[in-house]
Protein backbone atom coordinates (compact mmCIF):
# COMPACT_ATOMS: atom_id res chain seq x y z
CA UNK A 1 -18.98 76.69 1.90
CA UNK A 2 -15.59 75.11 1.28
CA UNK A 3 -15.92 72.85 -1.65
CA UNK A 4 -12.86 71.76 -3.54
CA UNK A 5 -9.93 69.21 -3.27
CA UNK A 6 -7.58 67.68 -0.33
CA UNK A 7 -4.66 66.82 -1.33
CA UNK A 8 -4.37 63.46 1.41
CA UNK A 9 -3.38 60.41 -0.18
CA UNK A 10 -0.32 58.36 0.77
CA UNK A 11 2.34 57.67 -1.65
CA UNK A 12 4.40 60.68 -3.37
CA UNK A 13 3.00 64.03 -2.79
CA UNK A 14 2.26 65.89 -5.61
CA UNK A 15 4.85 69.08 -6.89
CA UNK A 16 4.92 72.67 -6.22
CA UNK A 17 4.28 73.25 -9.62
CA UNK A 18 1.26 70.90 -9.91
CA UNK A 19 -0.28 72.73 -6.95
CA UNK A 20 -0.12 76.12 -8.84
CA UNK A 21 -1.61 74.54 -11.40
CA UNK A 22 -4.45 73.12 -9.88
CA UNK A 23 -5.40 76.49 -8.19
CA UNK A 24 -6.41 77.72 -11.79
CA UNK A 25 -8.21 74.51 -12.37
CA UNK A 26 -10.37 74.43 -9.43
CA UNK A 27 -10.81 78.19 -10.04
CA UNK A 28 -11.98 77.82 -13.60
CA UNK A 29 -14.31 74.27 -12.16
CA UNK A 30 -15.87 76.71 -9.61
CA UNK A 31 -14.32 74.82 -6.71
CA UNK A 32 -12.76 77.47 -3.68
CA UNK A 33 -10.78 75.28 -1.52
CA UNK A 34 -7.22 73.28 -1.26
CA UNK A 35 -6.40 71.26 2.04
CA UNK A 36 -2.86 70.64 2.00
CA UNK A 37 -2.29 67.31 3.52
CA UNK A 38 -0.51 64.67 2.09
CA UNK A 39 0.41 61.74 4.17
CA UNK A 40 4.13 61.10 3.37
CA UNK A 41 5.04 64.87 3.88
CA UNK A 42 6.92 63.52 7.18
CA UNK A 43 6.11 66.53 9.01
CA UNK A 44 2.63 67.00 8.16
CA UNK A 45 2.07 63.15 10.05
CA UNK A 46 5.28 61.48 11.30
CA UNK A 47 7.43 63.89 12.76
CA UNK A 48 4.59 66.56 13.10
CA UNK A 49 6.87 67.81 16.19
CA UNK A 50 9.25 68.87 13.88
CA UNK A 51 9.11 72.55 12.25
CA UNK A 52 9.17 73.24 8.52
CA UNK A 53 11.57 74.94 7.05
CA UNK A 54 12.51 78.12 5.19
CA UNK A 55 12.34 76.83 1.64
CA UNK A 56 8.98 74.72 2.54
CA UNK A 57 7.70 77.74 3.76
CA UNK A 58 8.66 79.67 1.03
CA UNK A 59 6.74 77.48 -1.34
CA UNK A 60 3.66 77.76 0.23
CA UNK A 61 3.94 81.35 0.62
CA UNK A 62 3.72 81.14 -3.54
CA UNK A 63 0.93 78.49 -3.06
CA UNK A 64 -1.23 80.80 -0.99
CA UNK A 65 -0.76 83.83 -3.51
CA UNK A 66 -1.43 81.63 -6.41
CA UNK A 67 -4.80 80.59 -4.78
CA UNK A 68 -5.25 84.43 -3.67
CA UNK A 69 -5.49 85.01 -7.60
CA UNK A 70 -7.65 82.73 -8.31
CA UNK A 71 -10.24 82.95 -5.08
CA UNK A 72 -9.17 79.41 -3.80
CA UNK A 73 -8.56 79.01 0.07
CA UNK A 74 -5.56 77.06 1.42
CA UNK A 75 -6.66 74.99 4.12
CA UNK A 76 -3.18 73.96 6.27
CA UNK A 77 -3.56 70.72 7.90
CA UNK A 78 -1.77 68.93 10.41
CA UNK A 79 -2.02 65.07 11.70
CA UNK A 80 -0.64 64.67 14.95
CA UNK A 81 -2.29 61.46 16.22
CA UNK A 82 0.31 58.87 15.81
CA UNK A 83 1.90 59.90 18.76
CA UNK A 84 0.48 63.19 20.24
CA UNK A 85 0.06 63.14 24.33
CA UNK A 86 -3.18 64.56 24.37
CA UNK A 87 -2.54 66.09 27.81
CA UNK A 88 0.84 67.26 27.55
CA UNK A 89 1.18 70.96 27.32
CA UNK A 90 4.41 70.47 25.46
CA UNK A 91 2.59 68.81 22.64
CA UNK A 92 0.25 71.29 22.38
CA UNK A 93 2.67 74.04 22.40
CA UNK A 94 4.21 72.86 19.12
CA UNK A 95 1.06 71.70 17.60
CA UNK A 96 0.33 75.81 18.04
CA UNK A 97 3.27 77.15 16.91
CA UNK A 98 3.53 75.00 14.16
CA UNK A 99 0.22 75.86 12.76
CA UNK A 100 1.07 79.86 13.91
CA UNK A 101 3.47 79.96 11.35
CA UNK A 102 1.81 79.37 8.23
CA UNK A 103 -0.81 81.32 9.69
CA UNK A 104 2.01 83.95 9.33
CA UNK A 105 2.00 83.73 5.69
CA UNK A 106 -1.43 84.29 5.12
CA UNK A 107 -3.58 81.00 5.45
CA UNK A 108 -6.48 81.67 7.11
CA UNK A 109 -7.74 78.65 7.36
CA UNK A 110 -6.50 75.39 9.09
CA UNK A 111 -7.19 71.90 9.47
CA UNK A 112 -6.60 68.86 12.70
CA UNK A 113 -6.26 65.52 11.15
CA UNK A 114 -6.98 62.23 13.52
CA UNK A 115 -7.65 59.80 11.22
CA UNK A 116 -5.96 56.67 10.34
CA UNK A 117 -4.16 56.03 13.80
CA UNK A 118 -4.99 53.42 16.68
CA UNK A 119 -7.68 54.53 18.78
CA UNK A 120 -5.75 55.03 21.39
CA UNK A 121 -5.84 57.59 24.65
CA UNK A 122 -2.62 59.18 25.18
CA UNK A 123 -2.57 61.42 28.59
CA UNK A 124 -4.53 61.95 31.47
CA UNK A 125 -7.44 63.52 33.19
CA UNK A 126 -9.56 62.49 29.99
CA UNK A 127 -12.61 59.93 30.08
CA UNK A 128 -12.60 58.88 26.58
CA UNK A 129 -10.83 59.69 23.15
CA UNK A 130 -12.90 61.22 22.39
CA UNK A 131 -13.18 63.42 25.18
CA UNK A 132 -9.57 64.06 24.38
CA UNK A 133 -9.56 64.81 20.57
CA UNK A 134 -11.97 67.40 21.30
CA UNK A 135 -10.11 69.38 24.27
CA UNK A 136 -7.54 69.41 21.25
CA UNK A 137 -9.51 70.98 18.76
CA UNK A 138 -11.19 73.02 20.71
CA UNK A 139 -7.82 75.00 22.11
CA UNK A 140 -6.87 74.93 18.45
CA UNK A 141 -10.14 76.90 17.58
CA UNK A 142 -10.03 79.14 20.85
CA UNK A 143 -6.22 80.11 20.32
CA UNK A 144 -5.46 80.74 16.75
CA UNK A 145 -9.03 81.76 15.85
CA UNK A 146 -8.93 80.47 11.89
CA UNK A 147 -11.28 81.73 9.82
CA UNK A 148 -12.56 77.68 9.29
CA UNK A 149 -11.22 74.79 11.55
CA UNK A 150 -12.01 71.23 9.75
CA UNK A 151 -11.27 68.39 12.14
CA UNK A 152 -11.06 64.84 10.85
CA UNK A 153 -11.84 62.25 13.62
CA UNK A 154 -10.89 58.89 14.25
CA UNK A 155 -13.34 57.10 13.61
CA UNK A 156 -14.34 59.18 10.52
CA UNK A 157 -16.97 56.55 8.88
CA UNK A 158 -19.78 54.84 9.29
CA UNK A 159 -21.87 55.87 12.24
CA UNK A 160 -20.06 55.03 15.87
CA UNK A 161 -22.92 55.96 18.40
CA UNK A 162 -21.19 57.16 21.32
CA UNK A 163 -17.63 58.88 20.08
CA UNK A 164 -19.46 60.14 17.51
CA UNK A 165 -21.95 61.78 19.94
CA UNK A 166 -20.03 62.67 22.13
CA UNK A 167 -17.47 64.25 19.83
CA UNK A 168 -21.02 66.38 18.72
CA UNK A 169 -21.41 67.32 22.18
CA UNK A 170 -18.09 68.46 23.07
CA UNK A 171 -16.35 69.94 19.57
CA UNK A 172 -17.57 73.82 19.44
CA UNK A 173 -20.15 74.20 17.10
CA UNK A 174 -18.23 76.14 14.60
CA UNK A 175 -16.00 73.58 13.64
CA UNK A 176 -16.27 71.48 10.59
CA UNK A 177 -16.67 67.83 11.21
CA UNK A 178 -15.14 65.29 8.45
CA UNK A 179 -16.95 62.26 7.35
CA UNK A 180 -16.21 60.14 4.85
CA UNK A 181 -19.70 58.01 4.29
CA UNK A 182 -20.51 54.43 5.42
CA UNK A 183 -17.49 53.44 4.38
CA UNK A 184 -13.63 54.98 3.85
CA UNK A 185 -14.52 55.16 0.26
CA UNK A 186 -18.18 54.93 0.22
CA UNK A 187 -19.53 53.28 -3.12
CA UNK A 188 -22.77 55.12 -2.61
CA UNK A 189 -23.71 58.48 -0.15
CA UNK A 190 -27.51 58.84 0.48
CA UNK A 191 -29.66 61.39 1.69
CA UNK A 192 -30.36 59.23 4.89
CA UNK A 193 -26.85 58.46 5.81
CA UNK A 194 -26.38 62.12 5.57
CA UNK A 195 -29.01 62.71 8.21
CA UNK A 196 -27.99 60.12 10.03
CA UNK A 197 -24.69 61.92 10.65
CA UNK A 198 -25.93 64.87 11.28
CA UNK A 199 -28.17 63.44 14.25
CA UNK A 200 -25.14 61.81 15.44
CA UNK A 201 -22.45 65.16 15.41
CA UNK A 202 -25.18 68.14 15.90
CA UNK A 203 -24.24 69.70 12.77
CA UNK A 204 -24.00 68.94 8.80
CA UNK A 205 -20.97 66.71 8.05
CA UNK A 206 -18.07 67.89 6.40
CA UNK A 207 -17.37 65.79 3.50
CA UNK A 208 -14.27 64.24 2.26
CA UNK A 209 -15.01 61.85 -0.49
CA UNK A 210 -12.06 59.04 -1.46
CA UNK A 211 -13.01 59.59 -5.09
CA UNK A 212 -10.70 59.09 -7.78
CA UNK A 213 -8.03 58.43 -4.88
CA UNK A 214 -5.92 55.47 -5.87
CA UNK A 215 -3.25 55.39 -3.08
CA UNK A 216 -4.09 51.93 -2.42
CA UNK A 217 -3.45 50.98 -5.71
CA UNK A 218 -0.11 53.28 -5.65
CA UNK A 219 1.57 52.19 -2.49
CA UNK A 220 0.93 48.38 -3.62
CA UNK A 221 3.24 49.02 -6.85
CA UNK A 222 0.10 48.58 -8.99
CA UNK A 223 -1.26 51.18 -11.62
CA UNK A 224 -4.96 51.89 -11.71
CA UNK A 225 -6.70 54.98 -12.77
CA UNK A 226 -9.86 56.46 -11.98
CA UNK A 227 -10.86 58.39 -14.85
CA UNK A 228 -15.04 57.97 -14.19
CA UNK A 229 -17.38 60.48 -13.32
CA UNK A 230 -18.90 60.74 -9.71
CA UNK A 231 -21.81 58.75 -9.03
CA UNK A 232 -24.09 57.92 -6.83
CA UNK A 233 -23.99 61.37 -4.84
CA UNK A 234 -27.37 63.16 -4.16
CA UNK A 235 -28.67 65.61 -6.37
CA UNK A 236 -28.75 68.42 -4.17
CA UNK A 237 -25.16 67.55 -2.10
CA UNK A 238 -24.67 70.81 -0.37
CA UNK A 239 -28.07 70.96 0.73
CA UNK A 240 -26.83 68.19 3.27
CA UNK A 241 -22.94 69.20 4.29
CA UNK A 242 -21.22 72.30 5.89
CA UNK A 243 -18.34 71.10 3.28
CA UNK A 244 -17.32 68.83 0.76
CA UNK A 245 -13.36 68.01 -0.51
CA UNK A 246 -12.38 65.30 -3.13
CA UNK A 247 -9.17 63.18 -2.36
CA UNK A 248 -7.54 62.63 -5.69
CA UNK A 249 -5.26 60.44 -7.10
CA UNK A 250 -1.42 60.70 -7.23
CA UNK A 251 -2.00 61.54 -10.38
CA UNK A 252 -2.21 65.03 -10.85
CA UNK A 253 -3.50 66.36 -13.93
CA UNK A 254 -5.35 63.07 -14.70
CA UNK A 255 -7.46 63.88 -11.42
CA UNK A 256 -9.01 66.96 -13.61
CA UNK A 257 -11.19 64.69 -15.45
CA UNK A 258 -13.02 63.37 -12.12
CA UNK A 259 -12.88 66.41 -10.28
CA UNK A 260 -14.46 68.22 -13.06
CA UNK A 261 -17.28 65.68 -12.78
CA UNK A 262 -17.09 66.21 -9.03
CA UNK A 263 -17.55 70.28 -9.84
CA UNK A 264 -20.41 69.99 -11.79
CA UNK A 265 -22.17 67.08 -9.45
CA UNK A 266 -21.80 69.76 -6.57
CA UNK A 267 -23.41 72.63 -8.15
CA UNK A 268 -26.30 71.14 -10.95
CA UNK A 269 -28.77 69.51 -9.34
CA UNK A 270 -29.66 67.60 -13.10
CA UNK A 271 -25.81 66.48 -12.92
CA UNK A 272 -25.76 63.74 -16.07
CA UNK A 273 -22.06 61.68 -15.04
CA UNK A 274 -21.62 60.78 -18.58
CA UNK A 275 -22.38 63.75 -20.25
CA UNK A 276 -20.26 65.83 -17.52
CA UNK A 277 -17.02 62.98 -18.04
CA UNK A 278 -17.47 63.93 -22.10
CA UNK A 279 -17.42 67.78 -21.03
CA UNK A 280 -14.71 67.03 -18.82
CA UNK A 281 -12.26 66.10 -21.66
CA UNK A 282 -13.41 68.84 -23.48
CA UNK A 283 -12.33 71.41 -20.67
CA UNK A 284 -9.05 69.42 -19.74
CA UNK A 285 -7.92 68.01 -23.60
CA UNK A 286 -7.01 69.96 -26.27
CA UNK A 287 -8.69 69.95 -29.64
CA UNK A 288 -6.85 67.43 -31.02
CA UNK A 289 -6.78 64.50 -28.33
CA UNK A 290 -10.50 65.09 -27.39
CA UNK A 291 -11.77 62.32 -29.38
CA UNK A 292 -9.04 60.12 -28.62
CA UNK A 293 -9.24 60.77 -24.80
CA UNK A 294 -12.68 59.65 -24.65
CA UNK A 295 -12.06 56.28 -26.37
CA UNK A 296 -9.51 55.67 -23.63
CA UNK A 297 -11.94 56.17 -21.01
CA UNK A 298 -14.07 54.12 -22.26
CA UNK A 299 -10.99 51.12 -20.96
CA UNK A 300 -10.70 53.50 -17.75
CA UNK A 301 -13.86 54.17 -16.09
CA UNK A 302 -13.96 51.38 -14.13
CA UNK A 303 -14.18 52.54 -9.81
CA UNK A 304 -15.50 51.17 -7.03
CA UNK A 305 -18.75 52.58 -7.51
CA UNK A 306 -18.97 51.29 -10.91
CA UNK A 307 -17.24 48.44 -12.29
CA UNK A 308 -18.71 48.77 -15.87
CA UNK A 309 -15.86 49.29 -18.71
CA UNK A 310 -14.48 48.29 -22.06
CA UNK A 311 -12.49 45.49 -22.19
CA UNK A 312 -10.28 44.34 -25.20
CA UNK A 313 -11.37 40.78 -26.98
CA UNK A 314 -11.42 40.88 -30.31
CA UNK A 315 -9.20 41.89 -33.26
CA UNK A 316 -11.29 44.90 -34.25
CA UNK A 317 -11.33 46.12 -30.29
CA UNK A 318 -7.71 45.34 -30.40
CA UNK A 319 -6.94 47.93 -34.19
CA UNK A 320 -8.88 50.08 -32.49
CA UNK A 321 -6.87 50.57 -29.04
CA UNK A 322 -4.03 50.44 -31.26
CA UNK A 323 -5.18 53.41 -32.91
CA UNK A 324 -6.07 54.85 -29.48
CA UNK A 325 -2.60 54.90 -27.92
CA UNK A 326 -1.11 55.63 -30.97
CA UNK A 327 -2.73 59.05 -31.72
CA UNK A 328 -2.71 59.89 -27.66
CA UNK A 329 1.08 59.68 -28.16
CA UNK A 330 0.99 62.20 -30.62
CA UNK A 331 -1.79 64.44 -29.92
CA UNK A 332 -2.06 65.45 -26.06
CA UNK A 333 -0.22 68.31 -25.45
CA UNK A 334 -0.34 68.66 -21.82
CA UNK A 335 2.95 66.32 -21.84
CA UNK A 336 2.43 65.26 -18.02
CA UNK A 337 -1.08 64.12 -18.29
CA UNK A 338 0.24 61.84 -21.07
CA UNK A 339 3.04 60.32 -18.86
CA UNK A 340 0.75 60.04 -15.97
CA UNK A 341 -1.12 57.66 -18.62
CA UNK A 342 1.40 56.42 -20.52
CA UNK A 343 2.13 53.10 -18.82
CA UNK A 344 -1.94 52.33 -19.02
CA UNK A 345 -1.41 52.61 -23.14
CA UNK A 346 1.21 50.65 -22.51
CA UNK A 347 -0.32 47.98 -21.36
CA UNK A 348 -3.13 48.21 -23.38
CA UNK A 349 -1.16 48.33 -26.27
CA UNK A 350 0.37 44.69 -24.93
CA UNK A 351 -3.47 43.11 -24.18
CA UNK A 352 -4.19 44.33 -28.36
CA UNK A 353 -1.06 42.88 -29.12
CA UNK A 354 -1.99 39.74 -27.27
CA UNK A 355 -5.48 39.16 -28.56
CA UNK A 356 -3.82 39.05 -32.11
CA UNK A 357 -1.59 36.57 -31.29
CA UNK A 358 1.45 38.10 -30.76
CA UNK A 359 3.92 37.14 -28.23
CA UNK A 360 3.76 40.30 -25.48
CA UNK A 361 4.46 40.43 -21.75
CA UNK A 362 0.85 41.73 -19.89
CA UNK A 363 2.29 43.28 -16.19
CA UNK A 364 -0.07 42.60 -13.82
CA UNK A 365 0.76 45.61 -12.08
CA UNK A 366 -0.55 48.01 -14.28
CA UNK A 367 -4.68 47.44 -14.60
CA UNK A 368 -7.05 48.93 -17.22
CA UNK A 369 -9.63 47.35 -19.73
CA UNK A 370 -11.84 45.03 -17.83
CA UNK A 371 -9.22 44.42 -14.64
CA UNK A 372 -9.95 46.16 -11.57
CA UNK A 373 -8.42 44.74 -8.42
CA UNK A 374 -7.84 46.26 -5.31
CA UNK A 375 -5.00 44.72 -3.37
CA UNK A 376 -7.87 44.10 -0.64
CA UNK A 377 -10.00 41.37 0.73
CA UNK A 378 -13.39 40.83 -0.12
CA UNK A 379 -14.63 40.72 3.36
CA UNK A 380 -12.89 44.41 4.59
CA UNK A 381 -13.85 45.87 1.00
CA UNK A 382 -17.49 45.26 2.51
CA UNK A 383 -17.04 45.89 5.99
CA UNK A 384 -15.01 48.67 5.65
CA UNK A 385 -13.32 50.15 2.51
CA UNK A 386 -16.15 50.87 -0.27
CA UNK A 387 -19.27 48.98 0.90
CA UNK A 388 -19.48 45.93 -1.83
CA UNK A 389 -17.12 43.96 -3.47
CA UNK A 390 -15.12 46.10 -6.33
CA UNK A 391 -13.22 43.29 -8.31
CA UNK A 392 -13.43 42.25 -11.69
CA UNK A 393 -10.91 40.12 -13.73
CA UNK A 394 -10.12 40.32 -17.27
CA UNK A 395 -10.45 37.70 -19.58
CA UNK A 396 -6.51 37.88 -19.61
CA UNK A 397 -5.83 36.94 -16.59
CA UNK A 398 -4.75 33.70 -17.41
CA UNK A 399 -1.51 35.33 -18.50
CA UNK A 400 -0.58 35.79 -14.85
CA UNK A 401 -2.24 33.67 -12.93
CA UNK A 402 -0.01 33.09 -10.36
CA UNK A 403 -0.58 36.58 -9.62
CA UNK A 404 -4.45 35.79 -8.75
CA UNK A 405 -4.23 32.67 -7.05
CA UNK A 406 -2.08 34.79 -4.42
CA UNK A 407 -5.04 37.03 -3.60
């Protein structure tokens, strides 16, 4: 079973180097799998039609050894839906070749990405989308033979009765379905929603949770951090899926904490999230910053499934976060976790400095302690996005106000 990470956020994809160094991490986390499919790599999604090049290749030639060493598969994705004639044999052509390539350089295993696009049927001779979509992945399947195909539909939450079924009645049976939940990033997955699915597609979903993404906090200009543990997951996850990937945040190395949680939430049935976050520093920190670390998530736990965290009101929570971001600055040694956290002590360091009186600018574009705020409407966080209302205002919040009255 493919169980890992999917690299498929929008904003700034992560480095070559970061990608090396999460195949030891997942590795070492007993996770297997790495999708490759970050939204503002313009050829992976915009100009899809458009080959890669020597260098790109090159790099992911290194990426796929790397994993080889560590007994991670690179899953190769493509997302050709913007624009793709489904019935032009042009299209398709490329759409092959292009996915031939790196096929070339040893990935074995591939992935067709539909999702976020209009719902639109480009070509003819097709009834229906999704009637469509599947012809696509199907000759995908048929032609390249991958060892795993994972296909992400359109509609890729919730349960949509008839492109769902019929997407279950005409996708081969051997291909991995995604699903995200009852909603994009589902504050809760239950056992029933899982069977639900599986009614719906003929065959366990394939699983790709929006947990500790924060693209929608990134491509708004706003800092947030999801440092939590998983929750509300069933005990016994994989007895449900044919897969299950994580979509972290831009934020490389800070991702490790959650997807450590994530890790041990897949594969122990008695998974404890707070005792597993607590580990999870311990794996990811050294000795020195351990401590430390965990104070800080104590400000920085705060998600969509669980709004529950620290805030900073009084002088003696204010010495303390002093402390905090003090020692943090001089103990982490994994220098690019501490800038990926940086401006969060930053502005925690302002909010102390604030509740004892001292003149300091609070940016409401960075949020920790007690703020978490989506740049996204109450009603489509509901309907859509997590599945209840993830918004809670600091105490603070006064010192921007005109910031909040604009939401």
């Amino acid at each position: 079973m493919l169980l890992g990470v999917v690299e498929g956020f929008y904003g700034p994809p992560w480095e070559w180097t970061e990608r090396i160094g999460l195949m030891e991490f997942l590795g070492r986390v007993g996770l297997n799998t790495y999708i490759y499919a970050p939204k503002w790599d313009p050829r992976h999604r915009d100009w899809w039609r458009v080959p890669y090049g020597t260098d790109f290749l090159d790099r992911l030639a290194m990426l796929v050894d790397s994993a080889s060493r560590y007994g991670i598969r690179v899953v190769f994705a493509v997302s050709p839906g913007l624009d793709i004639d489904y019935s032009s044999r042009h299209d398709r052509e490329l759409l092959l070749k292009k996915l031939t390539l790196v096929m070339e350089l040893g990935v074995e295993d591939l992935a067709l990405l539909l999702d976020d696009i209009p719902p639109v049927l480009r070509g003819r001779g097709f009834r229906s989308l999704a009637e469509a979509q599947s012809s696509l992945v199907n000759e995908v399947s048929r032609e390249l033979s991958p060892r795993t195909l994972v296909f992400c539909p359109t509609y890729y939450y919730g349960l949509r009765d008839e492109y769902m079924k019929e997407l279950g009645r005409l996708v081969d049976l051997n291909v991995h379905v995604v699903w995200t939940g009852m909603w994009v990033a589902s504050y809760r997955i239950s056992v029933e929603d899982l069977e639900s699915v599986t009614k719906f597609l003929g065959r366990k979903p394939f699983i790709w949770d929006n947990y500790p993404v924060n693209d929608y906090f990134v491509v708004n200009g706003i800092t947030r951090l999801h440092l939590g543990p998983i929750k509300n997951r069933p005990s016994e996850f994989a007895k449900y899926i044919s897969g299950y990937v994580s979509n972290p945040m831009n934020q490389c190395e800070a991702s490790k904490i959650p997807l450590y949680t994530i890790a041990e939430a897949l594969a122990d049935p008695s998974y404890d999230p707070q005792r597993s976050v607590r580990d999870a520093v311990d794996h990811v920190l050294n000795k020195s910053s351990r401590y430390w670390f965990k104070l800080l998530l104590e400000f920085n736990k705060a998600s969509f499934m669980d709004l529950s965290e620290r805030t900073i009101a009084s002088r003696e929570d204010a010495e303390e976060v002093l402390q905090v971001v003090r020692e943090l600055r001089e103990s982490v040694a994994n220098r690019k976790l501490l800038k990926e956290v940086d401006p969060v002590l930053g502005k925690m360091e302002s909010i102390a400095k604030y509740v004892m009186g001292e003149t300091s600018h609070l940016s409401w574009r960075i949020q920790t302690a007690g703020e978490y705020i989506p740049p996204i409407t109450a009603e489509r966080m509901v309907s859509d996005v997590f599945g209840v209302v993830a918004r809670l205002k600091p105490w603070y919040s006064r010192a921007y106000r005109a910031y909040y009255t604009e939401l």
